[in-house]
Structures are given as C-alpha cells and as structure tokens.
PDB file of N, CA and C in Angstrom:
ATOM      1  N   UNK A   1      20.176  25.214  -6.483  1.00  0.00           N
ATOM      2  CA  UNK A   1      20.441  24.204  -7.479  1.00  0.00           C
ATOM      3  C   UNK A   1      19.194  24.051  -8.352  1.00  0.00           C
ATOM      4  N   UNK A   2      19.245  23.991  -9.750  1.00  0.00           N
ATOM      5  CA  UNK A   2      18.336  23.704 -10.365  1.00  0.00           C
ATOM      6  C   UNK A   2      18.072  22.301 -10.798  1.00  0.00           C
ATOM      7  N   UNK A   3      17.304  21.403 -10.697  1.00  0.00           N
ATOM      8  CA  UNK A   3      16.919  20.207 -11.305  1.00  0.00           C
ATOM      9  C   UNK A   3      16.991  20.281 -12.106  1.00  0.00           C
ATOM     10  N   UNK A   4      17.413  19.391 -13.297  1.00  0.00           N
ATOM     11  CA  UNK A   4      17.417  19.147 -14.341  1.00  0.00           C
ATOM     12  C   UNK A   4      16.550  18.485 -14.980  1.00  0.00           C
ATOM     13  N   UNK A   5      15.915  18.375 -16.413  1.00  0.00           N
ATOM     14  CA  UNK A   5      15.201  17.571 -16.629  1.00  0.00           C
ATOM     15  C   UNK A   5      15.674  16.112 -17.114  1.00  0.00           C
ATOM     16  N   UNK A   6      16.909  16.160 -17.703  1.00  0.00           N
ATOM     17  CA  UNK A   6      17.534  14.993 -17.878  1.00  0.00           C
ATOM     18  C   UNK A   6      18.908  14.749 -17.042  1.00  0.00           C
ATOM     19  N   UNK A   7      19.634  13.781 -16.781  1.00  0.00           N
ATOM     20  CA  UNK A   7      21.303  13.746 -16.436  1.00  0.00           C
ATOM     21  C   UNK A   7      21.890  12.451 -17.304  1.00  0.00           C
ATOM     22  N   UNK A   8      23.253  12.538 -17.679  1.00  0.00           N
ATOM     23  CA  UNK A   8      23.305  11.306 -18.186  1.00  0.00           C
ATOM     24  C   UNK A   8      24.372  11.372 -16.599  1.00  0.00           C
ATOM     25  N   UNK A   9      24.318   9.953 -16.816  1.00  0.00           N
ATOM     26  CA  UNK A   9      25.870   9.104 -15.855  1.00  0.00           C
ATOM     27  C   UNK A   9      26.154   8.472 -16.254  1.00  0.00           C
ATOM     28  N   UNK A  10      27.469   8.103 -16.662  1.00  0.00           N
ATOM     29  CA  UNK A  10      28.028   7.119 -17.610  1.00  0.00           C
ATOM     30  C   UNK A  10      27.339   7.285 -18.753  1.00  0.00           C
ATOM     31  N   UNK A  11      27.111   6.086 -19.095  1.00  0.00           N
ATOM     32  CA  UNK A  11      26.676   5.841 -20.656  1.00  0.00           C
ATOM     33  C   UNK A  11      25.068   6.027 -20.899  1.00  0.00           C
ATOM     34  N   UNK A  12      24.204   6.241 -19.686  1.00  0.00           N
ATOM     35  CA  UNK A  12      23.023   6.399 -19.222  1.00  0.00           C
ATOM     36  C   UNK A  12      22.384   7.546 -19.280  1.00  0.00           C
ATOM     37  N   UNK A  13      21.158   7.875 -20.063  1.00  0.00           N
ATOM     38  CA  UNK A  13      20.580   8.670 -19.889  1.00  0.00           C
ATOM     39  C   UNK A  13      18.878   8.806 -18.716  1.00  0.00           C
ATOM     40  N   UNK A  14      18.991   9.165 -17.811  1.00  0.00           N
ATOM     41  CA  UNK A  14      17.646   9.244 -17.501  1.00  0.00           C
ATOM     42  C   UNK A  14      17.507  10.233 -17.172  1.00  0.00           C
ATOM     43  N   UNK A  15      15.922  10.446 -17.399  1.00  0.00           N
ATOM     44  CA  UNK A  15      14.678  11.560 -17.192  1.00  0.00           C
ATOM     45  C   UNK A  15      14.620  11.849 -15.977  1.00  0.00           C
ATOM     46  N   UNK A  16      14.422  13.071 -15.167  1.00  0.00           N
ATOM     47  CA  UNK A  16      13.996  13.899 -14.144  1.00  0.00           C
ATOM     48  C   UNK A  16      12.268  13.793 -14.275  1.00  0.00           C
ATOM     49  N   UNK A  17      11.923  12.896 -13.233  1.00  0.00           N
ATOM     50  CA  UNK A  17      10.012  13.568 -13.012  1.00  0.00           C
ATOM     51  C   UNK A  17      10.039  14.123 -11.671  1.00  0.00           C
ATOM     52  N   UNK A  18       9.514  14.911 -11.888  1.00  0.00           N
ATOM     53  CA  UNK A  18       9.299  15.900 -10.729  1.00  0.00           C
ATOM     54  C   UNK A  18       7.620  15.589 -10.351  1.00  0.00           C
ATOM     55  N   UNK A  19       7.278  14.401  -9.290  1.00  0.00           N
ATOM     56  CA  UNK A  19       6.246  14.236  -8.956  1.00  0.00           C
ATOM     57  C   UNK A  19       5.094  14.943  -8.341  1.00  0.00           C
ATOM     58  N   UNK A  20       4.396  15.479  -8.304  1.00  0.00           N
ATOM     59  CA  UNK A  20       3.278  16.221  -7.531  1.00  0.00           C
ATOM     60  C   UNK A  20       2.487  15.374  -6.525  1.00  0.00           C
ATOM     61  N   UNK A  21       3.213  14.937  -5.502  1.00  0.00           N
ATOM     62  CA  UNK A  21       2.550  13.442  -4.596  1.00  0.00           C
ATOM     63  C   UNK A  21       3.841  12.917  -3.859  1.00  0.00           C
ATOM     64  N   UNK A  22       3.013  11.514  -3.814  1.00  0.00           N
ATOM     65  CA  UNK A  22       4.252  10.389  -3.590  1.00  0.00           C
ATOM     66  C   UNK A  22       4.875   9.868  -4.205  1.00  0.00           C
ATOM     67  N   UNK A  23       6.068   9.108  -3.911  1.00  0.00           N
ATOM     68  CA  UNK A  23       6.551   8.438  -4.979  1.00  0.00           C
ATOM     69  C   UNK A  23       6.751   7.394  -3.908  1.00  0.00           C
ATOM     70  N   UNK A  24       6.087   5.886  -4.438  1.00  0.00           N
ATOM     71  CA  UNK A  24       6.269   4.781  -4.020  1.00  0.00           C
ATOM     72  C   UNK A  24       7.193   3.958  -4.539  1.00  0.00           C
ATOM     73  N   UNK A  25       7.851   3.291  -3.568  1.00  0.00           N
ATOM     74  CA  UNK A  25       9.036   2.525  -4.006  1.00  0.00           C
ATOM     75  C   UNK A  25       8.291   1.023  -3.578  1.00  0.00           C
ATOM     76  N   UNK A  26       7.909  -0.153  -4.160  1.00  0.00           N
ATOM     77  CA  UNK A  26       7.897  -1.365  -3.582  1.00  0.00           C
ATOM     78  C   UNK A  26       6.168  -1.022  -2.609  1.00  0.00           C
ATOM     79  N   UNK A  27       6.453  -1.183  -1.435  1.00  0.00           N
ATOM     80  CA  UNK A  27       5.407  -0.674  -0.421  1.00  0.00           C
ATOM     81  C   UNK A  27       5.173   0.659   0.154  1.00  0.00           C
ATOM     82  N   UNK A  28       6.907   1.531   0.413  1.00  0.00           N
ATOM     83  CA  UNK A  28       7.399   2.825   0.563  1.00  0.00           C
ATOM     84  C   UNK A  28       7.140   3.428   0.263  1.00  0.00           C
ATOM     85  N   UNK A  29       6.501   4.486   1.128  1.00  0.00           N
ATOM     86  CA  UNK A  29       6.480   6.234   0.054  1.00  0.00           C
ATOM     87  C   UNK A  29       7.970   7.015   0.540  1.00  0.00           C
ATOM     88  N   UNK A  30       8.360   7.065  -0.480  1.00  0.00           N
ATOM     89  CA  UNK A  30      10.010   7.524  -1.000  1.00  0.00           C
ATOM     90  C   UNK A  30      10.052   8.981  -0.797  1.00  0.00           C
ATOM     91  N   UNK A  31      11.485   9.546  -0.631  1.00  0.00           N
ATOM     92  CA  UNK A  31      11.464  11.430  -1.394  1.00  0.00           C
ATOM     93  C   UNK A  31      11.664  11.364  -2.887  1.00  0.00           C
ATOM     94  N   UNK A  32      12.200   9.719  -3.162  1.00  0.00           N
ATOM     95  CA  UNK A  32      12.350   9.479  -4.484  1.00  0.00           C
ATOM     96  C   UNK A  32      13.080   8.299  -4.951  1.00  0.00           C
ATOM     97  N   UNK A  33      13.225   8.193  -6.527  1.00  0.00           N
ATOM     98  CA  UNK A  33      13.660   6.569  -6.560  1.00  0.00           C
ATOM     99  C   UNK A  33      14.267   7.011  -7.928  1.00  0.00           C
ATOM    100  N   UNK A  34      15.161   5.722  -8.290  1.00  0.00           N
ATOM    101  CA  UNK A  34      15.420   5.607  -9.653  1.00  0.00           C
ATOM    102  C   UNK A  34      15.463   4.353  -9.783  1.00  0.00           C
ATOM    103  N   UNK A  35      14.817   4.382 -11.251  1.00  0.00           N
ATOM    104  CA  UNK A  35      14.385   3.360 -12.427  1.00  0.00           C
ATOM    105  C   UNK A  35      15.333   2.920 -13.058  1.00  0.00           C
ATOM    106  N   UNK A  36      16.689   2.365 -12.888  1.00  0.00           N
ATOM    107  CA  UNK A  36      17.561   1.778 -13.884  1.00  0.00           C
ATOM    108  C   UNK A  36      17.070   1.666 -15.434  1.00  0.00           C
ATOM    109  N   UNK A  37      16.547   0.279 -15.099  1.00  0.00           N
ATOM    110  CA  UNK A  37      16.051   0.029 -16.919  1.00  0.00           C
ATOM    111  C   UNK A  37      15.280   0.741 -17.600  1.00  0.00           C
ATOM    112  N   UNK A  38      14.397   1.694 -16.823  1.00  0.00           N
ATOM    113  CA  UNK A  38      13.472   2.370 -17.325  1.00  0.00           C
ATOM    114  C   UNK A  38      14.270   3.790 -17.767  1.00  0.00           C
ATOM    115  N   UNK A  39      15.274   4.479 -17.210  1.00  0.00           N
ATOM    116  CA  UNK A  39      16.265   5.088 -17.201  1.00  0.00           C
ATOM    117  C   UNK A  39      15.365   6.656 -16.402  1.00  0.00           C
ATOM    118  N   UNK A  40      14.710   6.621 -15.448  1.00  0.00           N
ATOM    119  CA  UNK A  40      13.887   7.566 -14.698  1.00  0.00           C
ATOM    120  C   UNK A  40      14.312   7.926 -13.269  1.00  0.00           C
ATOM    121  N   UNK A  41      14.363   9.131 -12.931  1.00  0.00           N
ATOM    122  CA  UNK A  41      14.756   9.231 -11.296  1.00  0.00           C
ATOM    123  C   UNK A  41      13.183  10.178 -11.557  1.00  0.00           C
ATOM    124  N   UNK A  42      12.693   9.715  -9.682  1.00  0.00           N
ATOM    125  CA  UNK A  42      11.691  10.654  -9.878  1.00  0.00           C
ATOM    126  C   UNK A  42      11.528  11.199  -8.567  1.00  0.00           C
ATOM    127  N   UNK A  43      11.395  12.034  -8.122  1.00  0.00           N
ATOM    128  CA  UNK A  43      11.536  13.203  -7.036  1.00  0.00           C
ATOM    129  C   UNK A  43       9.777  13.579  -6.454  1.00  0.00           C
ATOM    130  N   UNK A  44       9.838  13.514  -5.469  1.00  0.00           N
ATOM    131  CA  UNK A  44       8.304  14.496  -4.727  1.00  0.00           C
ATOM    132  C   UNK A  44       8.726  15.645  -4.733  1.00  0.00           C
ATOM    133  N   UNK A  45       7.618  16.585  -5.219  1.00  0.00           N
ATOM    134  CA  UNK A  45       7.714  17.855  -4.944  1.00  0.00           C
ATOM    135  C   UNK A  45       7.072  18.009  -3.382  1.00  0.00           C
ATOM    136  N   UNK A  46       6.636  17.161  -3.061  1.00  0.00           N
ATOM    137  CA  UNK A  46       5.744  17.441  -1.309  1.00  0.00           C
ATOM    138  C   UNK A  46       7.128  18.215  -0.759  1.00  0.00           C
ATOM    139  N   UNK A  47       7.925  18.215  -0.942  1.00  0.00           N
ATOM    140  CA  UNK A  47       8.757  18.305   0.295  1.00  0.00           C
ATOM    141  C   UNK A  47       9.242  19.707  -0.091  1.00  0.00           C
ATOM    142  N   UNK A  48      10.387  19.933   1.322  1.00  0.00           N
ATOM    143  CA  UNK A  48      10.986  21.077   0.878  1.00  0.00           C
ATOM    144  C   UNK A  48      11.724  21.402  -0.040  1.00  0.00           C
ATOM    145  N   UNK A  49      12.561  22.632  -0.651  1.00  0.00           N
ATOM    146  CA  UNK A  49      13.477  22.751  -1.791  1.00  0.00           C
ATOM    147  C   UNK A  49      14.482  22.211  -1.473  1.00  0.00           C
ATOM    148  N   UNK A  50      15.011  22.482  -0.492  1.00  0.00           N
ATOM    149  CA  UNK A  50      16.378  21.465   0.206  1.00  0.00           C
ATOM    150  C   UNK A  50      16.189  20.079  -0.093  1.00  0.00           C
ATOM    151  N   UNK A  51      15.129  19.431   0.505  1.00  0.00           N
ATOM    152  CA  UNK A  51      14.880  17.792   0.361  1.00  0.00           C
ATOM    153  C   UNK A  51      14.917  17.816  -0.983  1.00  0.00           C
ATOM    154  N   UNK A  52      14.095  18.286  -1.425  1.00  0.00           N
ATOM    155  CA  UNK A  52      14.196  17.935  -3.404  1.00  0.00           C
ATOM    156  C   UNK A  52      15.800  17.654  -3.560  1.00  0.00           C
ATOM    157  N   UNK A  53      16.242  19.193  -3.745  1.00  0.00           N
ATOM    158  CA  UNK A  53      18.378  18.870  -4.346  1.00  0.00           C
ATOM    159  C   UNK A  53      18.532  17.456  -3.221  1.00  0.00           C
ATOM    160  N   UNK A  54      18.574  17.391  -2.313  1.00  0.00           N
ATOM    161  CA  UNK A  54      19.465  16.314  -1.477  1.00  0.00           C
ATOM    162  C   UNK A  54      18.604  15.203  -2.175  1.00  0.00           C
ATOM    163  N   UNK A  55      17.200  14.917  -2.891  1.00  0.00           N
ATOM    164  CA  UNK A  55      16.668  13.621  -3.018  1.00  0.00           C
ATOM    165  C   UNK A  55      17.784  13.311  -4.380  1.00  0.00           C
ATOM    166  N   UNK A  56      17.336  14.567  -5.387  1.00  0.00           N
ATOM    167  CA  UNK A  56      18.030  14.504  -6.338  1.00  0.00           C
ATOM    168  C   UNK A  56      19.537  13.832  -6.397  1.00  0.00           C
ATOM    169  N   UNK A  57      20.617  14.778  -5.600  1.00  0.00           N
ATOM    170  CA  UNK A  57      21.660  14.513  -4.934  1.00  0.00           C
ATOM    171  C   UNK A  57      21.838  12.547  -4.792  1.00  0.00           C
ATOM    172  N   UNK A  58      21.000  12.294  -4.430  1.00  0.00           N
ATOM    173  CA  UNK A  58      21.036  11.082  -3.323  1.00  0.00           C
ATOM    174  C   UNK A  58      20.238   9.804  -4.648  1.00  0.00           C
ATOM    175  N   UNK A  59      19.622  10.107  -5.415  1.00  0.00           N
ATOM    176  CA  UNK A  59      18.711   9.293  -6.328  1.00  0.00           C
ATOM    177  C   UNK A  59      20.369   9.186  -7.296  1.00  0.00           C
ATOM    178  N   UNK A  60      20.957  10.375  -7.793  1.00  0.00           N
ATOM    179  CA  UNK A  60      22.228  10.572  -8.775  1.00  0.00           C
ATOM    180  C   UNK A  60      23.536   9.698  -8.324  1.00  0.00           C
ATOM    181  N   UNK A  61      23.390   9.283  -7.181  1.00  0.00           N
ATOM    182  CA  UNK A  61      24.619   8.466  -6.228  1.00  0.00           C
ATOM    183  C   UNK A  61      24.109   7.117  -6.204  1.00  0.00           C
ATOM    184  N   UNK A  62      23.006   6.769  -6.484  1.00  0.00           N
ATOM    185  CA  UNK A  62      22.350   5.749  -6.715  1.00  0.00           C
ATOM    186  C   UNK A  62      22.907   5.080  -8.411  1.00  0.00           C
ATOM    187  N   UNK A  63      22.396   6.183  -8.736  1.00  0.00           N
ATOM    188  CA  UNK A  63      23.084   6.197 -10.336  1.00  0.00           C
ATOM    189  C   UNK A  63      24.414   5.789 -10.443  1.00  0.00           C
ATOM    190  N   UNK A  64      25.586   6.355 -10.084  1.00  0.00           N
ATOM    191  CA  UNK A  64      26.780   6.111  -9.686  1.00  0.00           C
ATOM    192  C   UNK A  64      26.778   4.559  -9.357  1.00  0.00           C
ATOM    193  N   UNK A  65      26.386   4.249  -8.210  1.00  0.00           N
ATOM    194  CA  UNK A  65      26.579   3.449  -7.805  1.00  0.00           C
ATOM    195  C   UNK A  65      26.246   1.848  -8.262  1.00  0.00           C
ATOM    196  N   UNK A  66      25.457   2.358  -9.441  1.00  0.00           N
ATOM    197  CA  UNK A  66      24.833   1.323 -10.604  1.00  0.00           C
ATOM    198  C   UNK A  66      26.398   1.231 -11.444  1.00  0.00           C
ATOM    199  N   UNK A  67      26.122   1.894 -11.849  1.00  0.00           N
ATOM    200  CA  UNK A  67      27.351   2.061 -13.100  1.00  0.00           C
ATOM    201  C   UNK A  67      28.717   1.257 -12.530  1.00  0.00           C
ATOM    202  N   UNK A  68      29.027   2.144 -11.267  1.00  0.00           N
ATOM    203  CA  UNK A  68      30.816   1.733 -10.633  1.00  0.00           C
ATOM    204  C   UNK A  68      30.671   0.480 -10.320  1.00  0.00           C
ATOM    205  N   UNK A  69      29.018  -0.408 -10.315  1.00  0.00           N
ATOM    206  CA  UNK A  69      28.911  -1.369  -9.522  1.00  0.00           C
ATOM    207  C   UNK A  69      30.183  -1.650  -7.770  1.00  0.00           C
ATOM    208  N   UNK A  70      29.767  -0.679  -7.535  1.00  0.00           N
ATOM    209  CA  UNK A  70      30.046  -0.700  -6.098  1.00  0.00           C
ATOM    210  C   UNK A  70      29.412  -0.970  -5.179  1.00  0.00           C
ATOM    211  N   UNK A  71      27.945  -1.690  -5.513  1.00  0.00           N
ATOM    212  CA  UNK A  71      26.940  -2.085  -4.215  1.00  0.00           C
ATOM    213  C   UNK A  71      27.194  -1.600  -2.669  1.00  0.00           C
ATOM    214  N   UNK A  72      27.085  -0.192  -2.945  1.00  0.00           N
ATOM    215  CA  UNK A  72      26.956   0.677  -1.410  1.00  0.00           C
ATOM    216  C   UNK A  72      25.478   0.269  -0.953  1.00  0.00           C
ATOM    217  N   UNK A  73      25.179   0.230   0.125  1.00  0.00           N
ATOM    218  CA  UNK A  73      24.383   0.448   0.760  1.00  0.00           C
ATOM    219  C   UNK A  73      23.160   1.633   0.855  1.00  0.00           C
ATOM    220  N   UNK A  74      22.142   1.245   1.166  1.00  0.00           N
ATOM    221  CA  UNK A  74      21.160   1.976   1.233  1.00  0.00           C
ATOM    222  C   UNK A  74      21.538   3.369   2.291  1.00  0.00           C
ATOM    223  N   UNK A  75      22.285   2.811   3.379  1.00  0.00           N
ATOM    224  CA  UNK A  75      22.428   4.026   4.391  1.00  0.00           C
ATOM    225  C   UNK A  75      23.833   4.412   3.965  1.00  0.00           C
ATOM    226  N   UNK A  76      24.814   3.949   3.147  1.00  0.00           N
ATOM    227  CA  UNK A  76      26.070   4.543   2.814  1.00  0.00           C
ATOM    228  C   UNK A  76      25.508   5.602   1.868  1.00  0.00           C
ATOM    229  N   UNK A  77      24.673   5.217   0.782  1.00  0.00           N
ATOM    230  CA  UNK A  77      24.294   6.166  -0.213  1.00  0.00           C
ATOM    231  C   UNK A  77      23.929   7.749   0.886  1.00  0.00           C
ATOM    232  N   UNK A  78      22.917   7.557   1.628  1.00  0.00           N
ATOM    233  CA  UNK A  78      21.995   8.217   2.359  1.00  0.00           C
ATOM    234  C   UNK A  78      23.019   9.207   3.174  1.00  0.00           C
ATOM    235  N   UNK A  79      24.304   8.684   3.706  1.00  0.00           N
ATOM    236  CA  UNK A  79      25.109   9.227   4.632  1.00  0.00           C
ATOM    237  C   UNK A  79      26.140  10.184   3.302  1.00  0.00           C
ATOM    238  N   UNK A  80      26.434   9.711   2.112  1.00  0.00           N
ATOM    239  CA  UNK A  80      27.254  10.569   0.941  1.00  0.00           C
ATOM    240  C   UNK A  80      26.257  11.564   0.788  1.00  0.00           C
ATOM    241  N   UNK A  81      24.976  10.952   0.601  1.00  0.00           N
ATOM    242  CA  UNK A  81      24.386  12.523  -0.093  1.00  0.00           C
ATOM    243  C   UNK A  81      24.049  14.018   0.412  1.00  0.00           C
ATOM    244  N   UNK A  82      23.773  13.543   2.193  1.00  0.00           N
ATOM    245  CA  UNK A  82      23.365  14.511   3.030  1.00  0.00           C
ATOM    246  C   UNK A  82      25.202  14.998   2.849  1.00  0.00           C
ATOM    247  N   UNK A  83      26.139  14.792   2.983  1.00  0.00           N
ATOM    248  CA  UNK A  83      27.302  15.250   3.170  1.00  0.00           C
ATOM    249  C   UNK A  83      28.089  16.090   1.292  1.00  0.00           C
ATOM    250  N   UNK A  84      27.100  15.665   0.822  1.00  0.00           N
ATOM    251  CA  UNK A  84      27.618  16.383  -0.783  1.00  0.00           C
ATOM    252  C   UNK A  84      26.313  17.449  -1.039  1.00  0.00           C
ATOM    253  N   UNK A  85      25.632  17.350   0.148  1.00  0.00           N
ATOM    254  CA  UNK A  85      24.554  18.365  -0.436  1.00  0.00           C
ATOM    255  C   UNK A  85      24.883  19.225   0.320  1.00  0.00           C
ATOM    256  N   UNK A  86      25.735  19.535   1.981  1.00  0.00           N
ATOM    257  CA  UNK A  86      26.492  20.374   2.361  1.00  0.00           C
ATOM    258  C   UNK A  86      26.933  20.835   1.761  1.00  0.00           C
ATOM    259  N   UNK A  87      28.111  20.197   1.417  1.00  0.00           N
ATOM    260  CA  UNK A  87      29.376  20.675   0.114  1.00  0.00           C
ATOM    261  C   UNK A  87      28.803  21.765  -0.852  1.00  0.00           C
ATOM    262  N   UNK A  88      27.456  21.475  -1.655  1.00  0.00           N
ATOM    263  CA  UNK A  88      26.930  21.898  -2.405  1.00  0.00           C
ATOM    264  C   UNK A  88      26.307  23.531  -1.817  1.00  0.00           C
ATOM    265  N   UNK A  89      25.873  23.059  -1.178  1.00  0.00           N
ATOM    266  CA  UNK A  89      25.112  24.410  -0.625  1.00  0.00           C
ATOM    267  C   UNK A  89      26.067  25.213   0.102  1.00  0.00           C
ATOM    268  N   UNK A  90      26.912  25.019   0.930  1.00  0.00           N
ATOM    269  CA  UNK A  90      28.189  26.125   1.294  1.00  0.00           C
ATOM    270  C   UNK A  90      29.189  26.358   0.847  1.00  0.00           C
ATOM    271  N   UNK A  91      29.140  25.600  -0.534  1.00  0.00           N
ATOM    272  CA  UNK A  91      30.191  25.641  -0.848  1.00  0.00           C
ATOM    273  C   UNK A  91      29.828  26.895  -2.781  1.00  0.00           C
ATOM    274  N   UNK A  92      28.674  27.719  -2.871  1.00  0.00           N
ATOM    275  CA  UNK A  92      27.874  27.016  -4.267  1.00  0.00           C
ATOM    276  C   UNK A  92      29.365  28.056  -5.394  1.00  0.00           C
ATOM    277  N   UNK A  93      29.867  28.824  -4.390  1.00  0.00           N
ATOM    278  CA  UNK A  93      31.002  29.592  -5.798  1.00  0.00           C
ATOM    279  C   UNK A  93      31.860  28.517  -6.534  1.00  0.00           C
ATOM    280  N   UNK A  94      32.349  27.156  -5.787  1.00  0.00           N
ATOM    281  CA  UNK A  94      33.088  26.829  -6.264  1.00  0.00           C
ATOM    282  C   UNK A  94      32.654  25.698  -7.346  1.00  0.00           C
ATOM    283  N   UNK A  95      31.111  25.556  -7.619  1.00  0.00           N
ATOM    284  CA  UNK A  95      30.650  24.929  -8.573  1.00  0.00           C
ATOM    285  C   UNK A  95      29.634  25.418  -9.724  1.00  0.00           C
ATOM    286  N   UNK A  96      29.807  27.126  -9.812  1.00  0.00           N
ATOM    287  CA  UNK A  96      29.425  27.579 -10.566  1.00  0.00           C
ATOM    288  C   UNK A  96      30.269  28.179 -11.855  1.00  0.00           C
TER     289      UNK A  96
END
C-alpha cells in the first residue's frame, strides 16, 4: 500500500505527515493521530511498513468516524482496522 500524501473523507481534506520520531497524542506516544480541525493525520515512520498501512488504515476510520458521527470507540476503531488491514493485504487483487 502506498501512503498518500493527502485523502479527502467526506467533505474533508487532510494532509499525510509521515513523522521521523514520535508522534504524541495528549501525554501518549501514538503510531499516530489525526487532527480534525487542523485537517492532518500523522503517522511514525519508527515502526514497521505493516504498522505504518494499519496506523494509516486506523487514523482514516477515525476520519470516518468524525464525519458518520458514530462515536465508536477507541478499541472499536482499533479492532476495524487490524481486521481491514487483513482484508487489505490478502486480499490486494481485488483493490487494485
């Protein structure tokens, strides 16, 4: 999967940073976060290539989940993304 540098969702545009470090959330060092108002998701590169797509994956469901205003949960988000980043990765003919 390639990162993107931008995604829109919905009516939303935000920026891809691809961090070289941490990314702190609050007190947290994150795999990553997104910035609503600021319109930013931002990703650690520390990690593996897998963790990156699944942070990505998982920061973009966040996104979603702004928009649908469906107030999922921190571990509902966490439990969709590891299970769509399966999908993604064994699945990759049927999304190319």
């Amino acid at each position: 999967m390639k990162i993107p540098e931008k995604i829109k969702i919905g009516y939303r545009d935000y920026s891809i940073n691809l961090i070289n470090g941490d990314v702190i959330d609050g007190n947290s060092v994150c795999y990553g976060n997104i910035k609503y108002d600021d319109g930013q998701i931002n990703i650690s590169t520390k990690y593996s290539k897998d963790q990156i797509e699944c942070t990505f994956i998982h920061e973009v469901l966040h996104g979603i989940d702004e928009l649908m205003e469906t107030n999922l949960e921190e571990e509902q988000i966490r439990k969709m993304a590891k299970g769509l980043c399966y999908i993604l990765k064994n699945n990759k003919e049927l999304f190319m």
